[in-house]
Protein backbone atom coordinates (compact mmCIF):
# COMPACT_ATOMS: atom_id res chain seq x y z
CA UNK A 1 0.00 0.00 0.00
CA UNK A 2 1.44 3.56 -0.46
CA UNK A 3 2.37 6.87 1.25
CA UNK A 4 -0.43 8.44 2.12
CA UNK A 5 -3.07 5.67 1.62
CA UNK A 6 -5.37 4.14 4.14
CA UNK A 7 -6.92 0.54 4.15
CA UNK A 8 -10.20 1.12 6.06
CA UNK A 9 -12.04 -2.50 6.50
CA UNK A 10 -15.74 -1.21 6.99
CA UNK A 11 -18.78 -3.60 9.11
CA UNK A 12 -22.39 -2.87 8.25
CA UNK A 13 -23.69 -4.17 11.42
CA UNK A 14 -26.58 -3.25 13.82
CA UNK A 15 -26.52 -3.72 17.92
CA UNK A 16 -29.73 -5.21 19.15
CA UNK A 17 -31.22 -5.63 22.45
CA UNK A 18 -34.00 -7.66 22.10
CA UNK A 19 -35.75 -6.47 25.23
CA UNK A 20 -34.35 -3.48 27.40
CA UNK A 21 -36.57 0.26 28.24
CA UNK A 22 -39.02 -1.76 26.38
CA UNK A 23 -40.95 -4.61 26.13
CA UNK A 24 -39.78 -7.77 23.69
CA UNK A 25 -42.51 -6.94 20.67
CA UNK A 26 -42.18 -3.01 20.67
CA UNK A 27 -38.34 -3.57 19.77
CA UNK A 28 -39.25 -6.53 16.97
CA UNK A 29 -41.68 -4.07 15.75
CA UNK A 30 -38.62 -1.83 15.34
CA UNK A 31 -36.16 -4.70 13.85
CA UNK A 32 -38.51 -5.85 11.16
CA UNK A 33 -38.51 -2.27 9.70
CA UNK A 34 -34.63 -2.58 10.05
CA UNK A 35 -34.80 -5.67 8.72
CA UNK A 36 -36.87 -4.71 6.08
CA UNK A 37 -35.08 -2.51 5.06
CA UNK A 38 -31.33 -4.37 4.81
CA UNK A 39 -32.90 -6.76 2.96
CA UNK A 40 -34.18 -4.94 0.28
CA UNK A 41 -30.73 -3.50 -0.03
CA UNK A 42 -28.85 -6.05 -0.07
CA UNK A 43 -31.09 -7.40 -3.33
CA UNK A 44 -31.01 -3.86 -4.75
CA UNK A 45 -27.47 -2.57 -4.31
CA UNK A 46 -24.65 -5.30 -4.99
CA UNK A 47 -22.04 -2.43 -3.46
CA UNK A 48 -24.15 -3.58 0.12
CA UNK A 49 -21.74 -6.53 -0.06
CA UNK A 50 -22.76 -7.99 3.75
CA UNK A 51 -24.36 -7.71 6.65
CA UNK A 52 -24.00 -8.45 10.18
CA UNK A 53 -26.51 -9.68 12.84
CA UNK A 54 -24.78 -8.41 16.03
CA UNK A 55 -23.59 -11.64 16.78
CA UNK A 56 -26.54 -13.03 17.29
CA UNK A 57 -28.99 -15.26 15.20
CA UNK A 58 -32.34 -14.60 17.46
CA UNK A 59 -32.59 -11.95 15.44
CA UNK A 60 -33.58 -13.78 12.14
CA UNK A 61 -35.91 -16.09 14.13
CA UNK A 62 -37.48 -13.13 15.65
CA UNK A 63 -37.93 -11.78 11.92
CA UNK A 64 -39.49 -14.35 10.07
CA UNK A 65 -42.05 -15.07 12.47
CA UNK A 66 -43.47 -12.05 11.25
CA UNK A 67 -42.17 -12.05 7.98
CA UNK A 68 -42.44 -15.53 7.29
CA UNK A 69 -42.35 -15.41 3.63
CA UNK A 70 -39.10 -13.95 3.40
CA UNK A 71 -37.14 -17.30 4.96
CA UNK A 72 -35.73 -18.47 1.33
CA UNK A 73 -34.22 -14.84 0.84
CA UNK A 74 -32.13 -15.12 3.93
CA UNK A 75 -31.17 -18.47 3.27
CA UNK A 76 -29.77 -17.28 0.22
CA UNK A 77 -28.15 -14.21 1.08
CA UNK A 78 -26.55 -16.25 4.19
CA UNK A 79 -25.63 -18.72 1.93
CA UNK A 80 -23.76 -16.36 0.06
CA UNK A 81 -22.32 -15.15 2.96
CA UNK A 82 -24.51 -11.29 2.63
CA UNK A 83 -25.86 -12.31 5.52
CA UNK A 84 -24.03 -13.08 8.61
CA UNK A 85 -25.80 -14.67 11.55
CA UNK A 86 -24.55 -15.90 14.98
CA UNK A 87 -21.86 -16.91 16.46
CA UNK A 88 -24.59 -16.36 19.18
CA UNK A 89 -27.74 -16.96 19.90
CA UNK A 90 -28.40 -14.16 22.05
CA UNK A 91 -26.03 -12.01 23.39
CA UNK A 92 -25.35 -12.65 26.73
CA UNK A 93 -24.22 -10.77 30.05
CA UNK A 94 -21.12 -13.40 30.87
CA UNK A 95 -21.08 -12.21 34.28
CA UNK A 96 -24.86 -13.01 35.81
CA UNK A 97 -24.81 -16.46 33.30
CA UNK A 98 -22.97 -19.63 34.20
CA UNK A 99 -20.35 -21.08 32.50
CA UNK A 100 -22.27 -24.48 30.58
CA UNK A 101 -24.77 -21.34 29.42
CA UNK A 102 -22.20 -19.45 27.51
CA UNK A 103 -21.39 -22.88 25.46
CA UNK A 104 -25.06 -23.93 24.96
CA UNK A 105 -25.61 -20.31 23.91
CA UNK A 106 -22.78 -20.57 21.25
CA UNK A 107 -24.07 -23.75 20.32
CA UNK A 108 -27.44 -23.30 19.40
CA UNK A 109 -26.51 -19.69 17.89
CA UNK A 110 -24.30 -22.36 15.61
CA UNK A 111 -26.69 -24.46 14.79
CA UNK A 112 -29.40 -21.84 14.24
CA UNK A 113 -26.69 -20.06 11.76
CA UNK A 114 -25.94 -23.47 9.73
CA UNK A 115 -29.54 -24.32 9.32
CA UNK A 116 -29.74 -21.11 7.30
CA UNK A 117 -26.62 -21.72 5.55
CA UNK A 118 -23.92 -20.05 6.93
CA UNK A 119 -22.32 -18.94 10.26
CA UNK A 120 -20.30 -16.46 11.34
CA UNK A 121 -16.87 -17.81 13.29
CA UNK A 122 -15.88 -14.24 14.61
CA UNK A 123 -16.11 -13.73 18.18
CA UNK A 124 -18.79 -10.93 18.57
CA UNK A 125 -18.96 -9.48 22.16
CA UNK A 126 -19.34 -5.46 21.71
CA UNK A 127 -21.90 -4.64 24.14
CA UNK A 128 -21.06 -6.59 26.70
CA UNK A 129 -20.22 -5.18 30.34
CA UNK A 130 -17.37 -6.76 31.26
CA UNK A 131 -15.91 -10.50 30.21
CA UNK A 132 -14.62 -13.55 32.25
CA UNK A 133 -10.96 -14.36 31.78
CA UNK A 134 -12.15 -17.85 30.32
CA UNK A 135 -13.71 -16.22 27.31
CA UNK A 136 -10.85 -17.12 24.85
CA UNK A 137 -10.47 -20.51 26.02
CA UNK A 138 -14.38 -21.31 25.00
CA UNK A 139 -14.47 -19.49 21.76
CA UNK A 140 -11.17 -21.54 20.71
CA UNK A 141 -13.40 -24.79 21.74
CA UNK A 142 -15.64 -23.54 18.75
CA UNK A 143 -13.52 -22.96 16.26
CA UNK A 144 -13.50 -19.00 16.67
CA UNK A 145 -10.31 -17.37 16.97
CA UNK A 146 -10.84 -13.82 16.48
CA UNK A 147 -13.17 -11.09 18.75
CA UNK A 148 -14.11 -7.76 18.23
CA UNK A 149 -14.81 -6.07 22.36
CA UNK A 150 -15.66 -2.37 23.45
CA UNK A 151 -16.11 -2.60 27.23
CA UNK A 152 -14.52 -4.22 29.88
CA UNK A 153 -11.28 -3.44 28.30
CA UNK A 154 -8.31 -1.26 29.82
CA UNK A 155 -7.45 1.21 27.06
CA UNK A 156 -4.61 2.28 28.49
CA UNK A 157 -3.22 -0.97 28.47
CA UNK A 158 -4.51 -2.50 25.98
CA UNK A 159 -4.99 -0.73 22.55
CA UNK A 160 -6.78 -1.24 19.39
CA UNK A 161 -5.35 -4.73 18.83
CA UNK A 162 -4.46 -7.41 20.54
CA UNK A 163 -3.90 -11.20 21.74
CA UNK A 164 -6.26 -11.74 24.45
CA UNK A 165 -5.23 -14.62 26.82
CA UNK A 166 -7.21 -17.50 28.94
CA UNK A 167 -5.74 -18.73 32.29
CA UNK A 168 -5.10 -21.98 30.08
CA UNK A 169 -3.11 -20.08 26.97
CA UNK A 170 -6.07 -20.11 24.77
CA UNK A 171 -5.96 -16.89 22.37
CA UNK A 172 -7.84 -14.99 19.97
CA UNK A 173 -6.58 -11.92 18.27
CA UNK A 174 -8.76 -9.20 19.88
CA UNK A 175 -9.87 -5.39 18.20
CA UNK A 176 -11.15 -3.28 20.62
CA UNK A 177 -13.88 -0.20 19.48
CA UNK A 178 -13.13 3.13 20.46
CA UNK A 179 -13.61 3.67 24.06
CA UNK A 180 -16.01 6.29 24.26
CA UNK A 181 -18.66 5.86 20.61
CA UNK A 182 -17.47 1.66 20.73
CA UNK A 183 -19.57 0.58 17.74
CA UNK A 184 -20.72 3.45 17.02
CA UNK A 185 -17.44 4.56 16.07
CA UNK A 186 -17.98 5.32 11.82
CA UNK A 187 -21.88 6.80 12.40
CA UNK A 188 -20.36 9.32 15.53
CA UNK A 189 -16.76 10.30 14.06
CA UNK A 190 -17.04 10.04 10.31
CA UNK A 191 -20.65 10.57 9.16
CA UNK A 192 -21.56 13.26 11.75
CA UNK A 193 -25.10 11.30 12.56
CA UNK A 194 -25.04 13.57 15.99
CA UNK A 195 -25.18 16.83 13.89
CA UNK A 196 -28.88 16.11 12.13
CA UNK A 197 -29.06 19.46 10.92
CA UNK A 198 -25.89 19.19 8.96
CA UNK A 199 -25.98 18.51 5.44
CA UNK A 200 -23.48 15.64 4.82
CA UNK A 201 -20.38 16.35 2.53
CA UNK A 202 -17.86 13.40 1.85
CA UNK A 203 -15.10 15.26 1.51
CA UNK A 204 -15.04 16.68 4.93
CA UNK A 205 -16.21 12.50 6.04
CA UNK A 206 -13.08 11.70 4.54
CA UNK A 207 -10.62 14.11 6.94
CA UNK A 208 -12.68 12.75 9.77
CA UNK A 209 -11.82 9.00 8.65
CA UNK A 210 -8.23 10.37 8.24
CA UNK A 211 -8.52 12.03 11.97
CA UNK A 212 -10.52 9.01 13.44
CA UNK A 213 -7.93 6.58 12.26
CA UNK A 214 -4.72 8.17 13.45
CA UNK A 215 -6.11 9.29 17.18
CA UNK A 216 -4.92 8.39 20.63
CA UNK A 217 -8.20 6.15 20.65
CA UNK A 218 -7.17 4.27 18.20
CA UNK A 219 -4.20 3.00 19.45
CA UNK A 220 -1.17 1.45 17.26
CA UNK A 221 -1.95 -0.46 14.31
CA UNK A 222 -5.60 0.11 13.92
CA UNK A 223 -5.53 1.69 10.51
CA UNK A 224 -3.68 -1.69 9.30
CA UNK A 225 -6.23 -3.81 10.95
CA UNK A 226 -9.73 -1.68 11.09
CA UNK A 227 -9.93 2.05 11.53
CA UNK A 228 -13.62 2.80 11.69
CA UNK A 229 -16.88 1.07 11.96
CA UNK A 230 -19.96 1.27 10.17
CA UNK A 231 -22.95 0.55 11.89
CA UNK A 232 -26.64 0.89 12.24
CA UNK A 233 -28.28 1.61 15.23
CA UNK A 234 -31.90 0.13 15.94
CA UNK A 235 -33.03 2.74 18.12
CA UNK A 236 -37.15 4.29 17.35
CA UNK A 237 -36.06 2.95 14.12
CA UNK A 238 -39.83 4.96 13.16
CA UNK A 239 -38.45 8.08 13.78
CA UNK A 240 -34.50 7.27 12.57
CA UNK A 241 -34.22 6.98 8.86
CA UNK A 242 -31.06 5.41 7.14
CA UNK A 243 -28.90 6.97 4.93
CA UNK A 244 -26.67 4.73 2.99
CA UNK A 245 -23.25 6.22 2.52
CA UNK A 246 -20.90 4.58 -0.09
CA UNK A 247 -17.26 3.99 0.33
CA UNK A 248 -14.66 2.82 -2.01
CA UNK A 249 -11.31 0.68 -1.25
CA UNK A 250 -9.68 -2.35 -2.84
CA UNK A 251 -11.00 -4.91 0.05
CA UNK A 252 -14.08 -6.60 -1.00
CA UNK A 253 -16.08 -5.47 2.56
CA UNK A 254 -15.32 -2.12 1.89
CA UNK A 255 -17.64 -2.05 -1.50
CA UNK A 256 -20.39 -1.87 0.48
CA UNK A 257 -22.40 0.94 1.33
CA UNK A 258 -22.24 1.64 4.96
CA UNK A 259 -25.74 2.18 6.87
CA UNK A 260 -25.74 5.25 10.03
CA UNK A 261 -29.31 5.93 11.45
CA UNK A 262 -29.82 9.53 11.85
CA UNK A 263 -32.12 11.13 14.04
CA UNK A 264 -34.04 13.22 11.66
CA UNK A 265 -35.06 12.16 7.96
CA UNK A 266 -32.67 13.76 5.55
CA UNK A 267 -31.68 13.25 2.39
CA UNK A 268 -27.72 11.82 2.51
């Protein structure tokens, strides 16, 4: 890669909590407008390379029991790999659950992810509180060797990448979000989604990237590894509208168009 140039690996994702300030069915009345949504995109725009389910694969059970009809299109697009579901099943809180939970939870999530064609083998754990120092040790029993984190990490210890260790030497190579926006990192630093009265331009997105990438938060070595994120955020998805933002690069993920929920419609 040149001077000057800056490989920027991009991951249209969403966080989901499938019950939190509301009940269960208000927020699946929110996802299947998400839903909806990324799935008309990904069969419209063949830039919108992939997709990712927050680790989870609830979510698409959640889905087509009220959109039923639309099972053989995510079979296909997660046979194709467009879609990515699990590792998990749900996301879970690693501290309140016991131990043979966390592996039945990665199980079925597995299962559930193969019965629809494929599964994700990355070791998704972004929203999660805090993490138990056996962590590594039982995603290596899967298979998984890789996780992306936000909390429970010390940033001034440990930076934007690295090996994260079990008492019994089990490792997986580790990326840490930003500390403050975590997932949120791309929507918050580069496409301004805060600022809903600003009109977006992509040439001042671009310095931001630029900015973003080479911060303290950062740490050393993100922009060789992963420099921003793109994500979606689920949130009153009624009153949130997406704007799809494209990016360029010579990686295959970054062809896509990258998804940021802003608080007020506007036109991107």
């Amino acid at each position: 890669m040149s001077a000057g140039k800056l490989l920027a690996y991009y991951v249209p994702s969403t966080h989901w909590d499938r019950e939190w300030y509301e009940p269960f069915q208000h927020f699946r009345y929110d996802l299947v407008e998400v839903l909806d949504e990324v799935l008309d995109t990904l069969e419209r725009d063949e830039r919108y390379v992939c997709f990712q389910t927050d680790g989870q694969s609830i979510v698409i059970e959640d889905y087509l029991e009220i959109r039923p009809e639309r099972a053989e299109q995510v079979r296909r697009l997660a046979r194709a790999g467009r879609l990515r579901l699990g590792p998990w099943y749900t996301l879970p809180d690693e501290f309140i659950v016991g131990p043979e939970s966390l592996v039945r939870n990665l199980e079925e999530g597995l299962r559930v992810g193969r019965a629809f064609g494929n599964v994700s083998r990355v070791g998704f754990v972004c929203d999660l509180f805090g993490h138990i120092s056996q962590l590594p040790q039982i995603l290596r029993g899967f298979g998984i060797e890789t996780a992306y984190v936000f909390r429970g990490v010390n940033e001034d210890t440990h930076r934007a990448v690295f090996r994260w260790q079990s008492p019994d030497g089990s490792e997986v190579v580790t990326y840490r979000f930003g500390p403050r926006e975590g997932y949120f990192d791309y929507g918050a630093k580069v496409r301004g989604a805060w600022e809903t009265t600003r009109p977006f331009n992509l040439e001042e997105a671009a310095q931001r990237l630029m900015r973003t990438s080479t911060s303290s938060d950062s740490g050393p070595n993100s922009t060789s590894f992963c420099c921003s994120t793109g994500a979606t955020t689920w949130r009153s998805s009624r009153r949130h509208r997406p704007c799809w933002t494209p990016c360029g690069g010579g990686d295959p993920m970054s062809k896509c168009s990258i998804p940021v929920w802003t608080s007020f419609p506007r036109r991107c």
